[in-house]
N, C-alpha and C. Protein backbone atom coordinates (compact mmCIF):
# COMPACT_ATOMS: atom_id res chain seq x y z
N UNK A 1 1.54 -24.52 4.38
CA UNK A 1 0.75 -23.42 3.85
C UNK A 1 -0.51 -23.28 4.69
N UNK A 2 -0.83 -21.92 5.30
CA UNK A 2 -2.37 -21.94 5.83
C UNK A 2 -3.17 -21.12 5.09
N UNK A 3 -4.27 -22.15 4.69
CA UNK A 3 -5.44 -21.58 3.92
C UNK A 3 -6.54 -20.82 4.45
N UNK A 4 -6.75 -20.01 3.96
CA UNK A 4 -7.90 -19.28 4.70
C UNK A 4 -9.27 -18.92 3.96
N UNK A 5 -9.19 -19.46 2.30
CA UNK A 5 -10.35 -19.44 1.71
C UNK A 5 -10.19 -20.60 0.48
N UNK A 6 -11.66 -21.25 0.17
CA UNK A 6 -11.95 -22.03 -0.61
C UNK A 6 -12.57 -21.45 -1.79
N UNK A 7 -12.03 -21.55 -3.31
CA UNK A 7 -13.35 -20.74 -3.87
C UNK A 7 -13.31 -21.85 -5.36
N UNK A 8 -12.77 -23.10 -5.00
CA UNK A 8 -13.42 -24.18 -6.18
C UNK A 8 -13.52 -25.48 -5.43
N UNK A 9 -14.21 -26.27 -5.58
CA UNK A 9 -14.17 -27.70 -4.90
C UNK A 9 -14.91 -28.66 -6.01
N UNK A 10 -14.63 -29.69 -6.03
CA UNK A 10 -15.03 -31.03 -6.90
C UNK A 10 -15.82 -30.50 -7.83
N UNK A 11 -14.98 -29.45 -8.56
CA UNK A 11 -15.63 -28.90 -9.96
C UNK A 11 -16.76 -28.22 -9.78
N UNK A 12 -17.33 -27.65 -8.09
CA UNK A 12 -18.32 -26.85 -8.40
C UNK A 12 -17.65 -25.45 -7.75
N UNK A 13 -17.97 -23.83 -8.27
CA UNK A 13 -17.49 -22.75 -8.17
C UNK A 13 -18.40 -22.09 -6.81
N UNK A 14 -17.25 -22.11 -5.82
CA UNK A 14 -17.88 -21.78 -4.42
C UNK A 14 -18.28 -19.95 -4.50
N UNK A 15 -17.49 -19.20 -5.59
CA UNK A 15 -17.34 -17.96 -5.07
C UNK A 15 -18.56 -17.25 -4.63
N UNK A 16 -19.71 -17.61 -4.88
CA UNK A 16 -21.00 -16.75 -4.95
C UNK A 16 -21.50 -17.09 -3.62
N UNK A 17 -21.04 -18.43 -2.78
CA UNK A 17 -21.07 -18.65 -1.34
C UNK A 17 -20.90 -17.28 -0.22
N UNK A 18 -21.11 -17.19 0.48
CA UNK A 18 -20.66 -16.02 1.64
C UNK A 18 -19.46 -16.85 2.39
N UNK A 19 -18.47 -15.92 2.74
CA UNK A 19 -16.97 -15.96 2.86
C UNK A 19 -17.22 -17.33 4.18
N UNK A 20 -18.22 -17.09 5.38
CA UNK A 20 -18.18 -18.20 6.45
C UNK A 20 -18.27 -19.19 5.74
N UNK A 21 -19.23 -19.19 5.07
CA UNK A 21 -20.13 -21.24 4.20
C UNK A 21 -18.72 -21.25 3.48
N UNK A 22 -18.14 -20.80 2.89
CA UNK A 22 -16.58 -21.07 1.95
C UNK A 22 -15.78 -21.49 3.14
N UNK A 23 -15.71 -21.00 4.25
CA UNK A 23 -14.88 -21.22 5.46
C UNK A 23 -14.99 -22.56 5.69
N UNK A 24 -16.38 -22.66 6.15
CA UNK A 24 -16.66 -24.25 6.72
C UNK A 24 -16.75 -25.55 6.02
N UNK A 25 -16.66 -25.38 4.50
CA UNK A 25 -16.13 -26.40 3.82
C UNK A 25 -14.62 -26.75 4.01
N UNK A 26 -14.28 -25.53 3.81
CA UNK A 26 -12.20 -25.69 4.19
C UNK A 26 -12.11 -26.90 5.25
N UNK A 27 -13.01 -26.23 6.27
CA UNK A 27 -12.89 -26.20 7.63
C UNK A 27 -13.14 -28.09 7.82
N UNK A 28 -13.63 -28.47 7.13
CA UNK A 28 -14.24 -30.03 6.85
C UNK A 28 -13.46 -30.33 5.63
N UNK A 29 -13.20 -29.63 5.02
CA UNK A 29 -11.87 -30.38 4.32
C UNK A 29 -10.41 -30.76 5.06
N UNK A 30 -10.08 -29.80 5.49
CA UNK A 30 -8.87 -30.41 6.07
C UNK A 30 -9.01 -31.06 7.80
N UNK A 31 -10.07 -31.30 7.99
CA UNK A 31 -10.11 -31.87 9.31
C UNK A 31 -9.56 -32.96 9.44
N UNK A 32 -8.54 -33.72 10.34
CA UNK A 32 -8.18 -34.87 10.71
C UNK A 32 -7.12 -35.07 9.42
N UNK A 33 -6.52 -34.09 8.88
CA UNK A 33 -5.41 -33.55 8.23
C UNK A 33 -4.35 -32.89 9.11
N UNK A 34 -3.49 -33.94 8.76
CA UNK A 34 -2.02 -32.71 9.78
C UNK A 34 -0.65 -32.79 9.33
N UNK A 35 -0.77 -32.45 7.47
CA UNK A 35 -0.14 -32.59 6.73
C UNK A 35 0.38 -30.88 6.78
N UNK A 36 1.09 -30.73 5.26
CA UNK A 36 1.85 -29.13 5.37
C UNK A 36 0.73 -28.30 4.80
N UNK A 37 -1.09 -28.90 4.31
CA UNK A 37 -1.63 -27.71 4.55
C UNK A 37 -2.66 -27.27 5.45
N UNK A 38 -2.61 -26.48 6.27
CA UNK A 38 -3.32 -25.76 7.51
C UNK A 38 -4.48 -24.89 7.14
N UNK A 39 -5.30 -25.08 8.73
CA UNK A 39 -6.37 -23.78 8.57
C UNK A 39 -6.15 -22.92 9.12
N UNK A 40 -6.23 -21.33 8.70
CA UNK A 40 -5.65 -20.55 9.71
C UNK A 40 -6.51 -20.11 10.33
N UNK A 41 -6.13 -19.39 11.38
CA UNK A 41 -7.05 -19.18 12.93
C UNK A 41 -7.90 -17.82 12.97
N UNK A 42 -8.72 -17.98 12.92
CA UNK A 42 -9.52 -16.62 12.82
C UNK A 42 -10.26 -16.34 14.29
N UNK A 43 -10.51 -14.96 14.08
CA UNK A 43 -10.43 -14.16 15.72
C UNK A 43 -12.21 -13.43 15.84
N UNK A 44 -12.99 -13.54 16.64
CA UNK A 44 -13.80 -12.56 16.15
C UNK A 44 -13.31 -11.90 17.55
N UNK A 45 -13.49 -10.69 17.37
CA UNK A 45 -13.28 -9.37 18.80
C UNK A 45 -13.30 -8.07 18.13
N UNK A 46 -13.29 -7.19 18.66
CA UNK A 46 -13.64 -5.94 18.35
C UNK A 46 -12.34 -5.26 17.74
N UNK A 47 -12.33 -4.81 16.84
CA UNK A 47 -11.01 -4.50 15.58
C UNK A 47 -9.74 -3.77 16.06
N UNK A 48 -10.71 -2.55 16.95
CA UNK A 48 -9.51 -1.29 17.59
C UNK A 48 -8.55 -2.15 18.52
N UNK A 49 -8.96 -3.24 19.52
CA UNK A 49 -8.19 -3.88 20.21
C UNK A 49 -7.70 -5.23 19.90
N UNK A 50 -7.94 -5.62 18.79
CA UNK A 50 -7.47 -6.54 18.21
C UNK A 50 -6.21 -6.01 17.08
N UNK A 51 -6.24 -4.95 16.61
CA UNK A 51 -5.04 -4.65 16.13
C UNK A 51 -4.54 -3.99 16.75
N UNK A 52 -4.17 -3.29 18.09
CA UNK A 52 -4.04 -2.72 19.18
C UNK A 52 -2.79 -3.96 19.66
N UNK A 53 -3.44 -4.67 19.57
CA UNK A 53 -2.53 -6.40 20.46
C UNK A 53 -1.39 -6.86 19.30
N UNK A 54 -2.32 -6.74 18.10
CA UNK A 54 -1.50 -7.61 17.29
C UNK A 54 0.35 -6.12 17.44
N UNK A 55 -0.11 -4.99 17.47
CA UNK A 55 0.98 -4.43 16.99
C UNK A 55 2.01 -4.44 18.03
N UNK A 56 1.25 -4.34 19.04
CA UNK A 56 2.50 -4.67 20.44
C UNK A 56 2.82 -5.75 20.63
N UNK A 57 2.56 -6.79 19.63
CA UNK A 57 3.19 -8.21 19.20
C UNK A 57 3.74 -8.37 18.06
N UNK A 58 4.33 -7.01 17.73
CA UNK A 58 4.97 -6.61 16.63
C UNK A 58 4.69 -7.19 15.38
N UNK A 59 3.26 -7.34 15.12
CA UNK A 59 2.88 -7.89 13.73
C UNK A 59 2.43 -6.90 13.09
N UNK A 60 2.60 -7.70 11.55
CA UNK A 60 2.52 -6.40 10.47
C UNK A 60 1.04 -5.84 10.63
N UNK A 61 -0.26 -6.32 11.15
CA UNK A 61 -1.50 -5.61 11.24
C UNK A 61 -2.41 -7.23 11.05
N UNK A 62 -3.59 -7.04 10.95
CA UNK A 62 -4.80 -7.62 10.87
C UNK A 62 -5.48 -7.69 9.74
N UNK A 63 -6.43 -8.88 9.25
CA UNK A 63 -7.06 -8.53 8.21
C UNK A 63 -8.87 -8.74 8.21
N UNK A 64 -9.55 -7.88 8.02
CA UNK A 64 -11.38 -7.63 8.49
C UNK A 64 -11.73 -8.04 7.38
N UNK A 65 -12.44 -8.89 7.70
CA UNK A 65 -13.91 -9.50 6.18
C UNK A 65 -14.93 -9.38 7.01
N UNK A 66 -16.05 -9.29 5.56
CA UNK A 66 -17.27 -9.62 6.08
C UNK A 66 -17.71 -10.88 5.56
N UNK A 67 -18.31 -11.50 6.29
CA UNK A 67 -18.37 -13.13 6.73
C UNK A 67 -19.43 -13.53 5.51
N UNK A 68 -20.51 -12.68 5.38
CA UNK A 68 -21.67 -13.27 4.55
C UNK A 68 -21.22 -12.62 3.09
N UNK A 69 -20.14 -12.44 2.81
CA UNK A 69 -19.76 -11.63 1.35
C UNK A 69 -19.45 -12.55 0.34
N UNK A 70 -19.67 -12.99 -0.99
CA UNK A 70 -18.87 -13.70 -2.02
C UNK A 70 -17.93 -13.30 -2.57
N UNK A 71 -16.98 -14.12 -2.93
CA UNK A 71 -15.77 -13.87 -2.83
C UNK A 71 -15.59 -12.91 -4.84
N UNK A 72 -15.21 -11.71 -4.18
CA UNK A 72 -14.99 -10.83 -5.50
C UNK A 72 -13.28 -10.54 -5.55
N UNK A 73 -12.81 -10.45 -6.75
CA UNK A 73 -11.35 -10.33 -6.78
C UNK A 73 -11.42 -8.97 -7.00
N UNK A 74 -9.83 -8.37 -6.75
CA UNK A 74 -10.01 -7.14 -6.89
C UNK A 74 -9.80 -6.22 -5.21
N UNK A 75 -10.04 -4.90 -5.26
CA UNK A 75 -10.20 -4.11 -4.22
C UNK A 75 -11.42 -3.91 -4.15
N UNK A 76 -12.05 -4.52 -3.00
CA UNK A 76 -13.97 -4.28 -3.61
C UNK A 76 -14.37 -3.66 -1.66
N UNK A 77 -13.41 -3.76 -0.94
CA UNK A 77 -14.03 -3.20 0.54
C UNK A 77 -14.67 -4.20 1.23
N UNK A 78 -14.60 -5.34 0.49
CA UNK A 78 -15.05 -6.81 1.93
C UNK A 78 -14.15 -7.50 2.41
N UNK A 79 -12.62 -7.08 2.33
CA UNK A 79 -11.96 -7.58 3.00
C UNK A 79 -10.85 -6.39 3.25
N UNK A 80 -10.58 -5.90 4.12
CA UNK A 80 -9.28 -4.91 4.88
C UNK A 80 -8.12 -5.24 5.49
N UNK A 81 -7.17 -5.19 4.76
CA UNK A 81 -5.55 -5.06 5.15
C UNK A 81 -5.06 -3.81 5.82
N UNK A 82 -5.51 -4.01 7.67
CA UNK A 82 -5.39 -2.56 8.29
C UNK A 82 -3.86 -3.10 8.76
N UNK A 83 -2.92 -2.17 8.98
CA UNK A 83 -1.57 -2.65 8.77
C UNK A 83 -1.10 -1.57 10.62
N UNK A 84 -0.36 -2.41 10.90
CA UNK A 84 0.09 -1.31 11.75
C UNK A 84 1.23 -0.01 11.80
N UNK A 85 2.11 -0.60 10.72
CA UNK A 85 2.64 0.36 9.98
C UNK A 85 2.01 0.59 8.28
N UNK A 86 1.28 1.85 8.29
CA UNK A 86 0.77 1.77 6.78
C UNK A 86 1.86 1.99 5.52
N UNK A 87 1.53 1.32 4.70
CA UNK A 87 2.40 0.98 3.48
C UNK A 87 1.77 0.76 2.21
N UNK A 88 2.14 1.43 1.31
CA UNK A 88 1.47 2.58 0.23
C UNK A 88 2.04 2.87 -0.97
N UNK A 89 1.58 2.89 -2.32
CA UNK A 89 2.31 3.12 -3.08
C UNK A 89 2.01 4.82 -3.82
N UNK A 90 2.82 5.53 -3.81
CA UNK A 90 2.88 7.23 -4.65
C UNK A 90 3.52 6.84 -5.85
N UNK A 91 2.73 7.85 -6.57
CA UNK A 91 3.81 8.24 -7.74
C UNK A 91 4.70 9.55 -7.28
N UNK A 92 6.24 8.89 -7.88
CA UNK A 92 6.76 10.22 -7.88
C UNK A 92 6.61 11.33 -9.11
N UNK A 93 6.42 12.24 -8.39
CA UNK A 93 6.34 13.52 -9.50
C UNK A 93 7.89 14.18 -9.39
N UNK A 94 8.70 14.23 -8.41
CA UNK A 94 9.93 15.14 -8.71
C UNK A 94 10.65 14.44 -7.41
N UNK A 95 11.64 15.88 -7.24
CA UNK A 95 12.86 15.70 -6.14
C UNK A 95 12.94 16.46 -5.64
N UNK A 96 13.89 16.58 -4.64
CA UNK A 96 14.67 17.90 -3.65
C UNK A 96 16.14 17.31 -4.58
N UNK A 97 17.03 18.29 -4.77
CA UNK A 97 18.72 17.67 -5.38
C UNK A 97 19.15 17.38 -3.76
N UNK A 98 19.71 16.91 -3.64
CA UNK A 98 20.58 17.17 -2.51
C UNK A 98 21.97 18.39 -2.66
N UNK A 99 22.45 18.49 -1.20
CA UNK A 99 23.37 19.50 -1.29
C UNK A 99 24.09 19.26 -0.71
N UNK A 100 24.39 17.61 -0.08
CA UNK A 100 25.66 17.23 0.32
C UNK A 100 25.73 16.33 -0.23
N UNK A 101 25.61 15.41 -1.29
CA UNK A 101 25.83 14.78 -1.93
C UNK A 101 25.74 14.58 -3.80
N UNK A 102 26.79 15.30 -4.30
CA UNK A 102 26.98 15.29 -5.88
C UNK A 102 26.14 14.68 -6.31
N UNK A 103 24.74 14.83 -7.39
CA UNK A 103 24.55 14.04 -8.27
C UNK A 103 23.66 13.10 -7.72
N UNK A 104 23.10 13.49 -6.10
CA UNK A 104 22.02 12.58 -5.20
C UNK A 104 20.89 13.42 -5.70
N UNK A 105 19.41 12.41 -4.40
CA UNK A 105 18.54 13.45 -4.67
C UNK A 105 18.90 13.36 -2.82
N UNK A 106 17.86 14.74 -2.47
CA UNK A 106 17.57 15.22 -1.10
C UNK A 106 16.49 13.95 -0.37
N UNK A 107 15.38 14.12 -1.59
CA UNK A 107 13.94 13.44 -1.12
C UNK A 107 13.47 13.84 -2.54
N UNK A 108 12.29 12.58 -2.30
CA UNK A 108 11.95 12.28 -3.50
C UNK A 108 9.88 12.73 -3.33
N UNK A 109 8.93 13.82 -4.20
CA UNK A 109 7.76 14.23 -4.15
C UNK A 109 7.21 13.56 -4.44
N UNK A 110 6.37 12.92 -3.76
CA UNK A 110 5.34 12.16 -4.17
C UNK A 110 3.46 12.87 -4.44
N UNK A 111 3.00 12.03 -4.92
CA UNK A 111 1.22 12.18 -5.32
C UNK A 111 0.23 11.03 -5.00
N UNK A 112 -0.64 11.06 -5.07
CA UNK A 112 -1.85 10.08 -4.94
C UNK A 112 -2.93 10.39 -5.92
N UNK A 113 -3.65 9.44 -5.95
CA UNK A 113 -4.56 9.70 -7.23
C UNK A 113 -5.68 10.21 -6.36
N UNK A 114 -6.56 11.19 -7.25
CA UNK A 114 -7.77 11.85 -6.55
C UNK A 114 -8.69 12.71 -7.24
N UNK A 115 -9.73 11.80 -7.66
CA UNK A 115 -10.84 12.23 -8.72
C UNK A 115 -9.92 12.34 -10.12
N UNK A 116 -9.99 11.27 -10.87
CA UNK A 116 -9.82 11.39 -11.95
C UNK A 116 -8.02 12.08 -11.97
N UNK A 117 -7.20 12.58 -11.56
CA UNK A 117 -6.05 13.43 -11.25
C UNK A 117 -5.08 12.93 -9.64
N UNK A 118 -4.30 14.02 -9.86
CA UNK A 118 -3.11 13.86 -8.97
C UNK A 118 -3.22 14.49 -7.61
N UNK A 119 -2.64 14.09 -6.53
CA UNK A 119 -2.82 15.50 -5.73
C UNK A 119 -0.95 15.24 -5.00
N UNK A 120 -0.55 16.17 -4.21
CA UNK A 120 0.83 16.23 -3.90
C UNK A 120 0.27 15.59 -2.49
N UNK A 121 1.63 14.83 -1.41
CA UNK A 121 0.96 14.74 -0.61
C UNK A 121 2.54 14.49 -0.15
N UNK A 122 3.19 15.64 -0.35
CA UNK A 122 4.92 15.64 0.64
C UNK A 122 5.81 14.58 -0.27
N UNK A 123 6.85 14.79 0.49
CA UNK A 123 8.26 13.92 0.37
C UNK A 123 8.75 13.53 1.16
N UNK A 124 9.64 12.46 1.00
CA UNK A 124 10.28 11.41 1.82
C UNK A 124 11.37 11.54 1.30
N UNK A 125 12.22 11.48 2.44
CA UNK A 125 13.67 11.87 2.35
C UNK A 125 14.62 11.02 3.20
N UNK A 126 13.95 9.93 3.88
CA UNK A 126 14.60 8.55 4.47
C UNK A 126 14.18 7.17 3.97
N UNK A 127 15.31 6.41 4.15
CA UNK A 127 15.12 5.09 3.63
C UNK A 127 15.84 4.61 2.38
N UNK A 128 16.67 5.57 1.60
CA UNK A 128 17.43 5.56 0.49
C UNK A 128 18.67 5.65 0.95
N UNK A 129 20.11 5.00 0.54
CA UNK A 129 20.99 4.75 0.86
C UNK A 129 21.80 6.01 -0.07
N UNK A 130 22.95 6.11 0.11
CA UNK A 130 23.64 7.12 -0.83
C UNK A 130 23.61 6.29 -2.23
N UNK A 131 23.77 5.33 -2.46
CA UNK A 131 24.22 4.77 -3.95
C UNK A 131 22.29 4.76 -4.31
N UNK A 132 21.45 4.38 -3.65
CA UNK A 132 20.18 4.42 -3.96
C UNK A 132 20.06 6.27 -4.52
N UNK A 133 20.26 6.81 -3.51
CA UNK A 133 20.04 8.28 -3.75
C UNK A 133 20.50 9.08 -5.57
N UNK A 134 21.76 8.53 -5.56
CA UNK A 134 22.32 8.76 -6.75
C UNK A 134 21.64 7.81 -8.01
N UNK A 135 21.01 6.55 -8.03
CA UNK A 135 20.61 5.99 -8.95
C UNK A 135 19.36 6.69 -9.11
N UNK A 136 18.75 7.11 -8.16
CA UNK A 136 17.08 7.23 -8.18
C UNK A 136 17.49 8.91 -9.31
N UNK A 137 18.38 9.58 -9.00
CA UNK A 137 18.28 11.14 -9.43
C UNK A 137 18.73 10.81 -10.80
N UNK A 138 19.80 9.48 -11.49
CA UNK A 138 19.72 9.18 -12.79
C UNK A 138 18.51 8.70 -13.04
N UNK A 139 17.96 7.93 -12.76
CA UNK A 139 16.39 7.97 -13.50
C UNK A 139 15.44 8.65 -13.68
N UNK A 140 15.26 9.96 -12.64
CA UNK A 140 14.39 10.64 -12.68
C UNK A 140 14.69 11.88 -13.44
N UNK A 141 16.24 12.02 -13.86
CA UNK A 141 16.51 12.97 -14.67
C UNK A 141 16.08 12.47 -16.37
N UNK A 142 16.05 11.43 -16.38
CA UNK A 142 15.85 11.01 -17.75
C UNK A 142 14.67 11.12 -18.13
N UNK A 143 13.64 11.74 -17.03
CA UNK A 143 12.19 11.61 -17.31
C UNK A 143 11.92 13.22 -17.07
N UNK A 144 12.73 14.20 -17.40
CA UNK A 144 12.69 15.58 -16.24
C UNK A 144 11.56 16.38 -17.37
N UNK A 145 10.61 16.98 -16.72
CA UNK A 145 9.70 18.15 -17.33
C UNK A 145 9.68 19.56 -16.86
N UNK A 146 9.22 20.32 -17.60
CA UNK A 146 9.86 21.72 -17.09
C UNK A 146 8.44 22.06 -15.98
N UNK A 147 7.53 21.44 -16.54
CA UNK A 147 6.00 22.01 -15.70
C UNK A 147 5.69 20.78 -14.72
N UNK A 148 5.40 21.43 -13.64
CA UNK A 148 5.35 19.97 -12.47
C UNK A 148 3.68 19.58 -12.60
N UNK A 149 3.01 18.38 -12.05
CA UNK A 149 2.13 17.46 -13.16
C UNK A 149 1.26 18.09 -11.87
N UNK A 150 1.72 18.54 -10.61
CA UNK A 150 0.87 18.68 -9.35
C UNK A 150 1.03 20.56 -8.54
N UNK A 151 0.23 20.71 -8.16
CA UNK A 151 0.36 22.32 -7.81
C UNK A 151 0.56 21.95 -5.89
N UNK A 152 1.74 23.04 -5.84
CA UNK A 152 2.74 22.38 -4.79
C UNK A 152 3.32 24.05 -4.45
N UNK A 153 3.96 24.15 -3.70
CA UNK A 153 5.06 25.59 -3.42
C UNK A 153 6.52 25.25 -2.71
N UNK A 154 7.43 25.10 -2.98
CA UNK A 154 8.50 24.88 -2.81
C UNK A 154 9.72 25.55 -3.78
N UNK A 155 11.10 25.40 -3.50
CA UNK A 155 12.27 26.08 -4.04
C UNK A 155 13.33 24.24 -4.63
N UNK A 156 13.53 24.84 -5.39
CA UNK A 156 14.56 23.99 -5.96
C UNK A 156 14.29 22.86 -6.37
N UNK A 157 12.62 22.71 -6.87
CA UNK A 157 12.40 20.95 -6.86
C UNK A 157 12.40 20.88 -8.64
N UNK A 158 12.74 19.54 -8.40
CA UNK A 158 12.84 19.42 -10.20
C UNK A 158 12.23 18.36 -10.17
N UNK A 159 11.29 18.73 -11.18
CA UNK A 159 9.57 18.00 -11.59
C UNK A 159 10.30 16.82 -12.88
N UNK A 160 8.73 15.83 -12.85
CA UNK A 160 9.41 14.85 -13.43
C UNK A 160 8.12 14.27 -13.64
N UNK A 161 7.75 13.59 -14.77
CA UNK A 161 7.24 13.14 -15.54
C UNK A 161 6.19 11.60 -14.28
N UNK A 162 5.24 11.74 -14.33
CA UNK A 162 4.28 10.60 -12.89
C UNK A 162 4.84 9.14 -13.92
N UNK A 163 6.17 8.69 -14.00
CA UNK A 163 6.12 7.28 -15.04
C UNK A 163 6.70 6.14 -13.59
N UNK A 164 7.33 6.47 -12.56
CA UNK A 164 7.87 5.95 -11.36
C UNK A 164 6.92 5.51 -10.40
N UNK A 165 6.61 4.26 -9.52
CA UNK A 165 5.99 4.53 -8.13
C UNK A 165 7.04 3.70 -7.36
N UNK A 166 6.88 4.58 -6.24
CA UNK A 166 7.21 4.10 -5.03
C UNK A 166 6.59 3.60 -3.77
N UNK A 167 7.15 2.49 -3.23
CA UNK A 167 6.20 1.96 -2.11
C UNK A 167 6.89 2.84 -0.79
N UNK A 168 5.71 3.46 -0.42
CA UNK A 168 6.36 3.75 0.79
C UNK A 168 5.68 3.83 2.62
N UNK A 169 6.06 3.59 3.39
CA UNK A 169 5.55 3.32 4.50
C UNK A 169 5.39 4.44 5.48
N UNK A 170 4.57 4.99 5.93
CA UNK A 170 4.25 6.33 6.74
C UNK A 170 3.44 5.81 7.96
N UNK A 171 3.21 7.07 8.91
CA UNK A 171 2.71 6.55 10.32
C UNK A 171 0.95 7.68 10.49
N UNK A 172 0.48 8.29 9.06
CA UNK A 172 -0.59 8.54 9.14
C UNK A 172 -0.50 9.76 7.91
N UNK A 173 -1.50 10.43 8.52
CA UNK A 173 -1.32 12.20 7.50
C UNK A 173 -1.52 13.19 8.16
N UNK A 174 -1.19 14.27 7.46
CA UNK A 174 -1.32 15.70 8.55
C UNK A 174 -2.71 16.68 8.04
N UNK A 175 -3.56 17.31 8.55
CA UNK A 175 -4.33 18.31 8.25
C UNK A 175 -4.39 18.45 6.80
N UNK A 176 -3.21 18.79 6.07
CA UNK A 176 -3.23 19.48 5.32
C UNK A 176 -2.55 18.16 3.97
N UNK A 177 -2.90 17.00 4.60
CA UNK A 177 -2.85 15.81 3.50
C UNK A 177 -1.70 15.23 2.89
N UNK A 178 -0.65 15.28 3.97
CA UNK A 178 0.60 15.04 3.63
C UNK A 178 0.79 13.97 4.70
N UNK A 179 2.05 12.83 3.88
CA UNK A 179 2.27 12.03 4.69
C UNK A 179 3.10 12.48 5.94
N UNK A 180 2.82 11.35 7.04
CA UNK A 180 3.39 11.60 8.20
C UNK A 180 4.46 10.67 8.30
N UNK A 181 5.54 10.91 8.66
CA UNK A 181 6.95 9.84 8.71
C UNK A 181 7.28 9.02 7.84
N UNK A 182 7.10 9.79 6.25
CA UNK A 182 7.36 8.92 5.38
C UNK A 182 9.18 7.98 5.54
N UNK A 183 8.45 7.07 5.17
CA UNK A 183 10.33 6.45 4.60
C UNK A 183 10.25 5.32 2.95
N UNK A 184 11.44 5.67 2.68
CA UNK A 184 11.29 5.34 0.92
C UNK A 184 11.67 3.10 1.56
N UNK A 185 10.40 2.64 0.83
CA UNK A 185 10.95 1.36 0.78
C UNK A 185 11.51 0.39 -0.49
N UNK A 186 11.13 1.29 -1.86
CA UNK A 186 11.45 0.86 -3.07
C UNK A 186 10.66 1.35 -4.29
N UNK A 187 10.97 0.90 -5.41
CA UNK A 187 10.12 1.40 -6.17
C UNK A 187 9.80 0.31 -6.95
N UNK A 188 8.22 0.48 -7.57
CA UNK A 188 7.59 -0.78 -7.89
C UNK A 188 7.67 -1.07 -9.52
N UNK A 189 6.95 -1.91 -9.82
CA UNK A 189 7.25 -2.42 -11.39
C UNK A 189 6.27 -1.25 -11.95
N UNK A 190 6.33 -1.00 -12.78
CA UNK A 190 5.28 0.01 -13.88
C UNK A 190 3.91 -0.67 -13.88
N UNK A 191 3.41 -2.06 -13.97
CA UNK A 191 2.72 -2.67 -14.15
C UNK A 191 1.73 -2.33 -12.78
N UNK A 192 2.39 -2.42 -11.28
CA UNK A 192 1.83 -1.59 -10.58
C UNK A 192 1.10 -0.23 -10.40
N UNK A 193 0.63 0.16 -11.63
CA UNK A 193 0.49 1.53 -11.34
C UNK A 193 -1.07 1.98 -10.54
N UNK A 194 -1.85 0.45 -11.10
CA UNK A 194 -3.43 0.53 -10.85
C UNK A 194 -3.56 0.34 -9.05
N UNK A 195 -2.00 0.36 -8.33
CA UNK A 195 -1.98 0.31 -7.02
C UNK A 195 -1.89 1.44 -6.53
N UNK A 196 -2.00 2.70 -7.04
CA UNK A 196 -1.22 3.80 -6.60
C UNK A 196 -2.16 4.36 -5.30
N UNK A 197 -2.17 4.86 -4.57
CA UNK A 197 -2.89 5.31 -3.07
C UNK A 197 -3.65 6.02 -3.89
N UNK A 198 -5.12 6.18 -3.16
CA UNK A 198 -5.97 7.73 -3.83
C UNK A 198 -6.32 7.82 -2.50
N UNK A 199 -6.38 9.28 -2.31
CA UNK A 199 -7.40 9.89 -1.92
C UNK A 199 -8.41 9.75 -1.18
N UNK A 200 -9.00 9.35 -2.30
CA UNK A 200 -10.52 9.54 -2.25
C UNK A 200 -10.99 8.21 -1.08
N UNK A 201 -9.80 7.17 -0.84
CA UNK A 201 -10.39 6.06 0.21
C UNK A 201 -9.84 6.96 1.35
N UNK A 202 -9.54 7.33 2.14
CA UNK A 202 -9.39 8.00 3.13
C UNK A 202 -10.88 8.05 4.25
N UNK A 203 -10.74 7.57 5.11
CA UNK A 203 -12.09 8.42 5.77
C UNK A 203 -12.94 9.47 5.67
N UNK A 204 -11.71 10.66 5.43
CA UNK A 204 -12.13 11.86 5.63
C UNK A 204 -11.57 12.51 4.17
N UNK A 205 -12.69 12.50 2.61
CA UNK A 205 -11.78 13.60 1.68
C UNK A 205 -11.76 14.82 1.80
N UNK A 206 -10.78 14.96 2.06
CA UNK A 206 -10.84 16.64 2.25
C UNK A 206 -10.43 17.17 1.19
């Protein structure tokens, strides 16, 4: 196992430490240790070319802290999971049917959360197998609403109740806030829902 943070030691509570001083206890804990648990290797260099390297070394991405931060649980912005393929969870709001396959869907509409609400942000229509395709359009029929939950313009989509998310992996967004190269990788537990993508973290809300 490689450890990369300390946040209890001999009954006293490190978290209020800054993430380095938590480091360098590890770092003196396991010294002259070369058992199955490890320290893992940390990089300082400049981010754009450090995940630049990692991806043409086909790794999943990099992860950025700030060094003098205490350790908060949660999504709090002192530590970044920049990924080189990004991977994301939507709710689905509806479908495309398909039209070569009975009883499939086409692609499945997704949303993101954004101010308090929903916003549409395209469909993904790769990464589902035919027997996936056909299970996903029985579940989502069992949830079907006549009024779609997101304001959208399209033909033939059948809206569906935001109770589903899906994880899915894309290669950025377009102008107009839609994913870029989506592909479907699964769909998550319900309990997931407080994961759903917003918006509003984006660089740029538009």
């Amino acid at each position: 196992m490689y450890a990369f943070d300390l946040l209890y030691l001999d009954g006293y509570d490190l978290t209020k430490l800054g993430q380095h001083e938590r480091r360098e206890m590890l770092q003196d804990l396991l010294e002259g240790h070369d058992g199955a648990i490890r320290l893992s290797e940390t990089i300082e260099a400049d981010g754009d070319e450090l995940l630049k390297h990692a991806c043409e070394l086909g790794l999943e991405g990099i992860i950025a802290k700030h060094e003098d931060r205490p350790y908060r649980s949660g999504r709090t912005g002192d530590w970044l999971k920049i990924k080189c393929v990004q991977s994301d969870s939507f709710v689905i709001v509806g479908y495309d049917p398909s039209t070569a396959v009975p009883g499939a869907i086409a692609s499945l509409l997704l949303a993101a959360k954004r101010k308090g609400g929903l916003i549409y942000v395209g469909g993904v229509g790769t990464g589902f197998k035919r027997t996936q395709a056909i299970a996903l359009r029985r579940q989502l029929d069992a949830i079907r609403t006549p009024k779609p939950v997101v304001s959208t313009k399209g033909k033939n989509m059948v809206w569906v109740e935001p109770k589903l998310v899906a994880e899915i992996e894309y290669r950025g967004w377009t102008d107009d806030l839609s994913l870029r190269h989506a592909s479907f990788k699964g769909l998550r537990d319900i309990e997931d829902t407080g994961e759903i993508f917003s918006i509003n973290s984006l660089p740029l809300d538009r």
